[in-house]
N, C-alpha and C. Protein backbone atom coordinates (compact mmCIF):
# COMPACT_ATOMS: atom_id res chain seq x y z
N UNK A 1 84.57 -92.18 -102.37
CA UNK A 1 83.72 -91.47 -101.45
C UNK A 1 83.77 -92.15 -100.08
N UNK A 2 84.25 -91.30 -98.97
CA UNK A 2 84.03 -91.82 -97.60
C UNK A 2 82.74 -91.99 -96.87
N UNK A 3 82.61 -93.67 -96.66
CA UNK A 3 81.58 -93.73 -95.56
C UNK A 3 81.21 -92.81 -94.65
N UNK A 4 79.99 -92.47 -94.41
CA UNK A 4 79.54 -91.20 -92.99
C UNK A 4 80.26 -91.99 -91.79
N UNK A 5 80.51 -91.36 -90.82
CA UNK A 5 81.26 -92.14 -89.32
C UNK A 5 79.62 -92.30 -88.72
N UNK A 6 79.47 -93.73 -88.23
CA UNK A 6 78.62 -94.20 -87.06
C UNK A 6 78.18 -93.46 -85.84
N UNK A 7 77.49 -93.35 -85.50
CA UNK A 7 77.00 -92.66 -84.71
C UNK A 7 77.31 -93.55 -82.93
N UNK A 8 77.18 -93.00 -81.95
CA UNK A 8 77.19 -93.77 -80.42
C UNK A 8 76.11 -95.00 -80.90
N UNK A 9 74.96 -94.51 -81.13
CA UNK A 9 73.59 -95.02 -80.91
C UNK A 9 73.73 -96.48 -82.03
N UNK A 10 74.09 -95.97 -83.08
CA UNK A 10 74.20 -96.88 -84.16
C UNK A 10 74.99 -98.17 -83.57
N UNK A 11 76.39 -97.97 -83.39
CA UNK A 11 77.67 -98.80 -82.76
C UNK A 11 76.74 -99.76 -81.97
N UNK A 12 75.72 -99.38 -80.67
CA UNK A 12 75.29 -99.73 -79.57
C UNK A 12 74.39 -100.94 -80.26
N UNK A 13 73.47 -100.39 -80.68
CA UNK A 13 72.34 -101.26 -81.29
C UNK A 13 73.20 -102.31 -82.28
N UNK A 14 74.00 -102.31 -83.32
CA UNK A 14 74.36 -103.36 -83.74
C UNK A 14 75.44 -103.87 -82.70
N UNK A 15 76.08 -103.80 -81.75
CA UNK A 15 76.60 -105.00 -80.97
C UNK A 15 75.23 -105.17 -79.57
N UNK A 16 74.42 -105.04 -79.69
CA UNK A 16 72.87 -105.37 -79.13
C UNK A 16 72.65 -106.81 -80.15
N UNK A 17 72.41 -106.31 -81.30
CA UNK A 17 71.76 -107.48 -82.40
C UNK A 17 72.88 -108.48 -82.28
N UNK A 18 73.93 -108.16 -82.50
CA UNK A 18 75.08 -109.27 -82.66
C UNK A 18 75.08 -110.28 -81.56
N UNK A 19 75.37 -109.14 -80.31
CA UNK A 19 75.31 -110.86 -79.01
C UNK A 19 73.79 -111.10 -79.16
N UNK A 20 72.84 -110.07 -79.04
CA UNK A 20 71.29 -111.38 -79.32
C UNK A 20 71.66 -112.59 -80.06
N UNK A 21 71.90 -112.34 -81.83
CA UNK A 21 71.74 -113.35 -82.60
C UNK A 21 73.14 -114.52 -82.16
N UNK A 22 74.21 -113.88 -81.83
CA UNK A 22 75.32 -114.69 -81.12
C UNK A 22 74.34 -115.91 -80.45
N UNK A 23 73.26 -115.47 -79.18
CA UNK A 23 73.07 -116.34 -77.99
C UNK A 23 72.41 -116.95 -78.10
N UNK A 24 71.19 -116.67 -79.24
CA UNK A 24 70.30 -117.39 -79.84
C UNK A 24 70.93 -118.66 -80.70
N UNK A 25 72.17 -118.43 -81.56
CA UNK A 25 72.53 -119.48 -82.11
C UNK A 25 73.24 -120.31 -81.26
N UNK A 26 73.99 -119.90 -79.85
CA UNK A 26 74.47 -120.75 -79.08
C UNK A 26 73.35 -121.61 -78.14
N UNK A 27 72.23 -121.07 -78.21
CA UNK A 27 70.87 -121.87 -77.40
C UNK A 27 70.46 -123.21 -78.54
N UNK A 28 70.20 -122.87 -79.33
CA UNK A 28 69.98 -123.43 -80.58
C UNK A 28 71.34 -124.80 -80.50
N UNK A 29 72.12 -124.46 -80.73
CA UNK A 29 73.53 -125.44 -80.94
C UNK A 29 73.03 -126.55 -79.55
N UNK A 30 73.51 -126.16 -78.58
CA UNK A 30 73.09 -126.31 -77.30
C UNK A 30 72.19 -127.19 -77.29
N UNK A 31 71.00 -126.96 -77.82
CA UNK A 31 70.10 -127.54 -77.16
C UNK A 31 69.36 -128.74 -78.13
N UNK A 32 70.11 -128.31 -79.61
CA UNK A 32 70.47 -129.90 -80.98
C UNK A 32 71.23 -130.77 -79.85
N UNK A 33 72.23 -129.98 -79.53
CA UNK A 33 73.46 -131.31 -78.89
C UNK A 33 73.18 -132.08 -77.76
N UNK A 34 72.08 -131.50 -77.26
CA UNK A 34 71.30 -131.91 -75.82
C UNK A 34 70.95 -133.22 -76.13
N UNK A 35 69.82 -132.65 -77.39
CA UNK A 35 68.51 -133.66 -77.88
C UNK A 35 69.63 -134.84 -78.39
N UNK A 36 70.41 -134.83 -79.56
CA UNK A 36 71.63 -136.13 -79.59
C UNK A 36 71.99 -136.67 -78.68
N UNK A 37 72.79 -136.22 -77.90
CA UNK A 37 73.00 -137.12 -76.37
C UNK A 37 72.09 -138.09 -76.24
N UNK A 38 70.81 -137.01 -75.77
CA UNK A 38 69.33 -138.14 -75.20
C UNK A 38 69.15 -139.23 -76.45
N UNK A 39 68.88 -139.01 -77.71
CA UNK A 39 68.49 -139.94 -78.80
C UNK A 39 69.55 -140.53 -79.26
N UNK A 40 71.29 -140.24 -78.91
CA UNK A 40 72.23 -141.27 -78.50
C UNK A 40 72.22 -142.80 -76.94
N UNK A 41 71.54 -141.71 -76.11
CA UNK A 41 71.11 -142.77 -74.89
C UNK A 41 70.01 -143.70 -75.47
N UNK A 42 69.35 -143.02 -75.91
CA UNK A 42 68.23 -143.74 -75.89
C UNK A 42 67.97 -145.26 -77.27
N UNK A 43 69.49 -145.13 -78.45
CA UNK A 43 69.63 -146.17 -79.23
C UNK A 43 70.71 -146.90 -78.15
N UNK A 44 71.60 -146.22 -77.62
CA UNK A 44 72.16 -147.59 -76.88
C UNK A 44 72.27 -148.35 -75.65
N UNK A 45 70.60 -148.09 -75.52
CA UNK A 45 69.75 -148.70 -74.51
C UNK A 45 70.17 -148.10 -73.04
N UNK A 46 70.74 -146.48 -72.83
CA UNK A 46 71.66 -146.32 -71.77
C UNK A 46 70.63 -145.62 -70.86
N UNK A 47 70.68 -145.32 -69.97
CA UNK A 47 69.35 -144.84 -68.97
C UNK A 47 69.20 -143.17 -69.25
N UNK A 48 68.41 -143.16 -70.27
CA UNK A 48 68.09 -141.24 -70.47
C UNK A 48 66.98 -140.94 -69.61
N UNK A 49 65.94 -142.24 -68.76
CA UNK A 49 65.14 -141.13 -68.21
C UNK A 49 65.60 -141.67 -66.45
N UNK A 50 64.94 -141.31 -66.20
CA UNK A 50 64.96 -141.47 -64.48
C UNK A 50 63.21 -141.11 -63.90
N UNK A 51 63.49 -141.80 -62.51
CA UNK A 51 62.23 -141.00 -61.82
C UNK A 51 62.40 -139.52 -60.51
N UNK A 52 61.81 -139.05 -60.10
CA UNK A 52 62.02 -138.58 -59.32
C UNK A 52 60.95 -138.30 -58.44
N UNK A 53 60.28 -138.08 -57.29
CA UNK A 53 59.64 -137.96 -56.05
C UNK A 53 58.80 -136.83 -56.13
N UNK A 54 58.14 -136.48 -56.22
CA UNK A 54 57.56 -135.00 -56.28
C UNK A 54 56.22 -135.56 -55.79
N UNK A 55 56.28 -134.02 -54.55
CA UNK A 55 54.53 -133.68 -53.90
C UNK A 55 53.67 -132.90 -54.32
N UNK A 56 52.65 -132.92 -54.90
CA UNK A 56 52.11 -131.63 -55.41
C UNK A 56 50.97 -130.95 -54.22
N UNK A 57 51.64 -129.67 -54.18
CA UNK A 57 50.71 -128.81 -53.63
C UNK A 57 49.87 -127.83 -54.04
N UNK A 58 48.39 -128.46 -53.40
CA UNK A 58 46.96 -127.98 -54.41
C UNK A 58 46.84 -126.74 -54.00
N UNK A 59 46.69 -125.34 -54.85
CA UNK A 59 46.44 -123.99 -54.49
C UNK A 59 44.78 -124.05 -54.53
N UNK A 60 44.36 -123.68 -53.55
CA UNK A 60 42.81 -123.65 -53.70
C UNK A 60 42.44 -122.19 -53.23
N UNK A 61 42.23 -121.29 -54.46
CA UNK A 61 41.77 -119.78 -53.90
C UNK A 61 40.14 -120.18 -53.03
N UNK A 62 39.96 -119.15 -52.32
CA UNK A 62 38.53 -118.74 -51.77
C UNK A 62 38.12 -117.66 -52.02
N UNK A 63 36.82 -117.24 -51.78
CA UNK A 63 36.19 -116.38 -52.49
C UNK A 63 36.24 -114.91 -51.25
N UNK A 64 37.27 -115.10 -50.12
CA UNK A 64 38.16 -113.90 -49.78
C UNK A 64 39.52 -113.71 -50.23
N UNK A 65 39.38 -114.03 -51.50
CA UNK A 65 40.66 -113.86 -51.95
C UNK A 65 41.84 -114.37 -51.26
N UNK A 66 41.68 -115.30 -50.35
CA UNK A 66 42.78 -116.13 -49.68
C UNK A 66 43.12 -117.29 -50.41
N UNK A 67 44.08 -117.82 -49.90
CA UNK A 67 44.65 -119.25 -50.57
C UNK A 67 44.99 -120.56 -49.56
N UNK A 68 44.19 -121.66 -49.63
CA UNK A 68 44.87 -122.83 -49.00
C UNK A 68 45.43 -123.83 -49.50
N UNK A 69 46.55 -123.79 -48.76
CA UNK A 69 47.50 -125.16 -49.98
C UNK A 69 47.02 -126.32 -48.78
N UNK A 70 47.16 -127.64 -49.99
CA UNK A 70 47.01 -128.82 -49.81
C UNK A 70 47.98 -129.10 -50.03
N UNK A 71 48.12 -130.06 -49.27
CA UNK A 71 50.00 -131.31 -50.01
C UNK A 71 49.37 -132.23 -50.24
N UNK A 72 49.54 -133.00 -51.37
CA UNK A 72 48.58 -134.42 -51.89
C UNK A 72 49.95 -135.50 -51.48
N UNK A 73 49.79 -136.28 -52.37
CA UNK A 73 50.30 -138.00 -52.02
C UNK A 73 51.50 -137.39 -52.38
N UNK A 74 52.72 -138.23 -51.83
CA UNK A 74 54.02 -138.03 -53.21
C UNK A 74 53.79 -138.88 -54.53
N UNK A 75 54.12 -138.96 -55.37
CA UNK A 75 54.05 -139.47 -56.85
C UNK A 75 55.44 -139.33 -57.47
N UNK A 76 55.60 -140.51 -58.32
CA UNK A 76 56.86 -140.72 -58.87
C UNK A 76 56.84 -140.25 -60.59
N UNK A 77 57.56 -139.17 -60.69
CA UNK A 77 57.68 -138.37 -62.25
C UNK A 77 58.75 -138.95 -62.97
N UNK A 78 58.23 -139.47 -63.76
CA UNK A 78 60.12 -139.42 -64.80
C UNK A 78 60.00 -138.28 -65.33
N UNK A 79 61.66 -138.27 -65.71
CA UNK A 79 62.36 -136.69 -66.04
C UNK A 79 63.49 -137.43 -67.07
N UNK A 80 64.13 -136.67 -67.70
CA UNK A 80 65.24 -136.97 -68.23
C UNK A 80 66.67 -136.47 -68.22
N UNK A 81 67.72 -137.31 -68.52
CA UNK A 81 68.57 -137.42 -68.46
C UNK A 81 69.32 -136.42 -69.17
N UNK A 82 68.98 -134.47 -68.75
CA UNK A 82 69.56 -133.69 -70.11
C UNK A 82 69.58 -132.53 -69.63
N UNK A 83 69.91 -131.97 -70.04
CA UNK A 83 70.22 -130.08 -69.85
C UNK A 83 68.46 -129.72 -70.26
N UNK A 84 67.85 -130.01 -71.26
CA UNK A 84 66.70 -129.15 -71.33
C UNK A 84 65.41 -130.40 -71.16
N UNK A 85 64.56 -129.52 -71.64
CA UNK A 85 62.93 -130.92 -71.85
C UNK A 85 63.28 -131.62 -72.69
N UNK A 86 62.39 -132.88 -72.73
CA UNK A 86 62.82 -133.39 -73.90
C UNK A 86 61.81 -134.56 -73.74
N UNK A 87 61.14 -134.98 -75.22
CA UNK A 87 60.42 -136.10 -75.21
C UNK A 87 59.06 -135.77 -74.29
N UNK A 88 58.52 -134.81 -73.62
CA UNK A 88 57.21 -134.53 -72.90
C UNK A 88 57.99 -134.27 -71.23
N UNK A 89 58.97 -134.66 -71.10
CA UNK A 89 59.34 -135.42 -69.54
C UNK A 89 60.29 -133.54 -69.25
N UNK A 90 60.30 -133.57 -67.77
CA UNK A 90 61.24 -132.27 -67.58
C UNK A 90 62.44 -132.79 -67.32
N UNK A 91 63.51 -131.94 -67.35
CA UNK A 91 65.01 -132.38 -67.17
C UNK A 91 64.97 -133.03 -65.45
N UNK A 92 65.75 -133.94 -65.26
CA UNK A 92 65.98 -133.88 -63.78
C UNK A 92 66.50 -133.39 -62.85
N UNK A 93 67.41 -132.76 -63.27
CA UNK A 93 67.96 -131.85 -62.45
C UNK A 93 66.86 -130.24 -61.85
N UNK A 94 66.32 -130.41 -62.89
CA UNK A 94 64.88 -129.45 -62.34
C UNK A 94 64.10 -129.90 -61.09
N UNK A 95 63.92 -131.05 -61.50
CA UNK A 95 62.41 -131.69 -60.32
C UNK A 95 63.14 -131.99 -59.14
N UNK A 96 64.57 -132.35 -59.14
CA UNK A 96 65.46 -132.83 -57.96
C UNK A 96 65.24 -131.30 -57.51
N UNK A 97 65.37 -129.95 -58.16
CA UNK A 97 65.49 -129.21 -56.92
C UNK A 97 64.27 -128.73 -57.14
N UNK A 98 62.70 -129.01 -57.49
CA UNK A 98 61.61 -128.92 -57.51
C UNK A 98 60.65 -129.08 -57.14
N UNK A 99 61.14 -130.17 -55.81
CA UNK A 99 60.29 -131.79 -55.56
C UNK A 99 58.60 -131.68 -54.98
N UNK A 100 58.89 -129.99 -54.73
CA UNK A 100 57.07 -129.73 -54.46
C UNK A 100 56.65 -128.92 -55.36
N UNK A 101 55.61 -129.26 -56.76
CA UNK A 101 54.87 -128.78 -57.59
C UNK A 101 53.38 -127.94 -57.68
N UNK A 102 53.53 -126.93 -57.07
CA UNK A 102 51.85 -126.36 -57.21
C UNK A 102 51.15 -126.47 -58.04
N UNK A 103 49.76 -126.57 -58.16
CA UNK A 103 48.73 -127.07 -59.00
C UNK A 103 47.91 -125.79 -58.49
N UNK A 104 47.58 -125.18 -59.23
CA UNK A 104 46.41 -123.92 -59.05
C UNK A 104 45.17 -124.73 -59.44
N UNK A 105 44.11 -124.47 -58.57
CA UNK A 105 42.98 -124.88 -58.75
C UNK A 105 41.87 -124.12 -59.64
């Protein structure tokens, strides 16, 4: 007995699911191999975190619905040494192009 032929719609939706679950398992891979690196740096004593410079600027709404930013002190963040987060700390390559952080009040 011959299979019914697939429909447009059908074809569409399963190569939809396929690269989803494809990109999901390549995020996944990715981002195991990240965390190794860092918990490879980090047994052979090699520098996984760093600091970086960041100003935070205070959003302070008013009660006309306006907003005044503050720039506070600079402050020194460690970040790490990685493609994603890791350990609580953000990647560095984030905060290097991040270096002013808003704080909503």
């Amino acid at each position: 007995m011959a299979k019914p032929a697939r429909t447009g719609r059908q074809i569409i939706l399963r190569a939809i699911r396929n690269t989803l679950a494809a990109t999901i398992v390549l995020l996944a891979i990715a981002f195991l191999a990240d965390y190794a690196v860092l918990r490879f740096r980090v047994a052979t004593k090699r520098s996984p975190t760093a600091t970086v410079t960041v100003r935070p600027v205070y959003a302070v709404p008013h009660k006309n619905r306006s907003t005044e930013f503050l720039l506070g002190d600079p402050q020194d963040q460690t970040c790490v040494n990685s493609l994603f987060p890791h350990m609580g700390d953000a990647p560095c390559w984030y905060l290097r192009n991040h270096k002013e952080q808003q704080i909503n009040m």
